[in-house]
Protein backbone atom coordinates (compact mmCIF):
# COMPACT_ATOMS: atom_id res chain seq x y z
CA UNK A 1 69.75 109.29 94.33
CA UNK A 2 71.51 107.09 91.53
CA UNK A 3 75.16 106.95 91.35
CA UNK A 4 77.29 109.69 90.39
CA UNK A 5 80.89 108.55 88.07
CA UNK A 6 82.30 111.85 88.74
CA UNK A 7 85.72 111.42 89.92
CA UNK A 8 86.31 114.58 91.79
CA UNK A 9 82.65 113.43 93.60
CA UNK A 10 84.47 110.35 95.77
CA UNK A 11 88.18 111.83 95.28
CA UNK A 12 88.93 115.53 97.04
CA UNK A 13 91.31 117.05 95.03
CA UNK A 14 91.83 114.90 92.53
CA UNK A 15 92.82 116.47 89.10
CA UNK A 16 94.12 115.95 85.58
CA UNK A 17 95.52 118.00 83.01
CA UNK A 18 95.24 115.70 79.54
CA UNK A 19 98.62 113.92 80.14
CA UNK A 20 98.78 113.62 84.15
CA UNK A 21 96.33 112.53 86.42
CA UNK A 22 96.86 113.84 90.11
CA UNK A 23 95.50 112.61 93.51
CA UNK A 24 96.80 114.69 96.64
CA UNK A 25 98.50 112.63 99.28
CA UNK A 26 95.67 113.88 101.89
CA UNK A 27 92.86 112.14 99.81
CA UNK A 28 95.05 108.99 100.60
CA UNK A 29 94.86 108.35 104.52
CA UNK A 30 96.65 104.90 104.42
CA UNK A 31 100.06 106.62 102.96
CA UNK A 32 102.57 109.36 103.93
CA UNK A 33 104.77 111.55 102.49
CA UNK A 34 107.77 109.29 102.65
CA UNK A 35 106.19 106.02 101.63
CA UNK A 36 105.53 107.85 98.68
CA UNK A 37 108.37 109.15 97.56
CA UNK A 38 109.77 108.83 94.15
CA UNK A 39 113.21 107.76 94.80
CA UNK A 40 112.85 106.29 98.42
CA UNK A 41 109.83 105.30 99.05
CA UNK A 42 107.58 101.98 98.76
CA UNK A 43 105.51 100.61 95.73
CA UNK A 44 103.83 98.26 98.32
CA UNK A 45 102.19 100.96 100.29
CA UNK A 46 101.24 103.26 97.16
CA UNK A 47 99.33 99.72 96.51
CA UNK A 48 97.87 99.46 100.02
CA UNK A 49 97.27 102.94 100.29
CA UNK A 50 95.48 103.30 96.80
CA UNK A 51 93.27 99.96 97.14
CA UNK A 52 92.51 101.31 100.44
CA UNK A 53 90.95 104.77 99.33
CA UNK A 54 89.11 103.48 96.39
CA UNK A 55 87.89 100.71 98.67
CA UNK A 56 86.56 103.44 100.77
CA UNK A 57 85.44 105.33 98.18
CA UNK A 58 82.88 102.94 97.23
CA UNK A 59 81.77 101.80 101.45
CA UNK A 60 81.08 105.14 101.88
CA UNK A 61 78.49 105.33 99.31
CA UNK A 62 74.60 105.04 100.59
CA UNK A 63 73.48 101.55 99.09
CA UNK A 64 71.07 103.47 96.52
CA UNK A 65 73.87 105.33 95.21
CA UNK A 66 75.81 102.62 94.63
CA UNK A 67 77.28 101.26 90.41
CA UNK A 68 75.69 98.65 89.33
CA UNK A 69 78.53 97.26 87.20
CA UNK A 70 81.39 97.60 89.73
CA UNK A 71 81.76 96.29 93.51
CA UNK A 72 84.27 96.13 96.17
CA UNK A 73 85.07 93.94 98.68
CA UNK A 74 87.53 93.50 101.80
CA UNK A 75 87.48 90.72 103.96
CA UNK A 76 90.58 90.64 106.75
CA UNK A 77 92.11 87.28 108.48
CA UNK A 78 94.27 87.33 111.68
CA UNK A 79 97.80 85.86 110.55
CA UNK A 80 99.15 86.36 114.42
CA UNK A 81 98.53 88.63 117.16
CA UNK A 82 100.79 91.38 114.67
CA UNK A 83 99.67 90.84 111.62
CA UNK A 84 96.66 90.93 109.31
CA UNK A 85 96.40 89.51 106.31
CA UNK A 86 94.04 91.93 103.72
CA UNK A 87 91.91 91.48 100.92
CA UNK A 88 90.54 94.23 98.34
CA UNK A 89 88.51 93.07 95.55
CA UNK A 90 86.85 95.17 92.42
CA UNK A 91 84.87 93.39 90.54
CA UNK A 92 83.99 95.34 87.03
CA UNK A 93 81.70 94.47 84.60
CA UNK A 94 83.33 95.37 80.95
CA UNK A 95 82.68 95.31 77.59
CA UNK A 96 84.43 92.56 75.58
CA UNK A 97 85.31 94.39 72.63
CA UNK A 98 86.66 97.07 74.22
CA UNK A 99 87.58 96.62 77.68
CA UNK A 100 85.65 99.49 79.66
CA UNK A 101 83.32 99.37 82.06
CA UNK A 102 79.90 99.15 81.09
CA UNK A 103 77.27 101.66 81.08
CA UNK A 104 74.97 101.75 84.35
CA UNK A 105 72.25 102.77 82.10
C-alpha cells in the first residue's frame, strides 16, 4: 500500500469548515478536558498532547505506508526516578519557494 495524506485517514474525527479546523479531544489521548481549556487550561500540554498524537499518527503506520518526505522521531532520557525528559522530531522536506511539503510522487 503507498501512503495515504488524507487527514481524516490518521485523525478520527477531525474536521474543518473553510475557516476552522477541528480535532476532538478523544483523538488526543495525552490531554483532557481541563488542560485544554480556553481560559484555564495549559498551552504546554495542548503542545505535549498534540506532538504526541501526530507522533503516533505516523508509528502507527506499516513501514510501506509510510511519506517519504516527512519523518518522526521520539527518543526519551531519564532526568530522575520522576521525570522524563521527551523528544518529538518532524522532519519535512519542503519546497523553497514556497514552503510546503513536497510531493511524494
Amino acid at each position: 500500500m503507498a501512503f495515504d495524506a488524507t487527514p481524516t485517514t490518521h485523525i478520527s474525527g477531525l474536521s474543518e469548515d473553510g475557516t476552522d479546523l477541528t480535532i476532538p479531544l478523544a483523538s488526543i489521548a495525552e490531554l483532557t478536558a481541563a488542560e485544554a481549556d480556553a481560559s484555564s487550561g495549559d498551552i504546554r500540554q495542548i503542545t505535549h498532547g498534540l506532538a504526541e498524537m501526530l507522533f503516533k499518527v505516523y508509528d502507527d503506520m506499516a513501514s510501506e505506508d509510510l511519506p517519504t518526505k516527512v519523518s518522526a522521531t521520539r527518543t526519551d532520557r531519564s532526568i530522575d526516578a520522576s521525570t522524563l525528559e521527551r523528544t518529538i522530531s518532524f522532519t519535512f522536506e519542503l519546497g523553497v519557494t514556497a514552503g510546503d511539503v513536497v510531493a511524494e510522487s
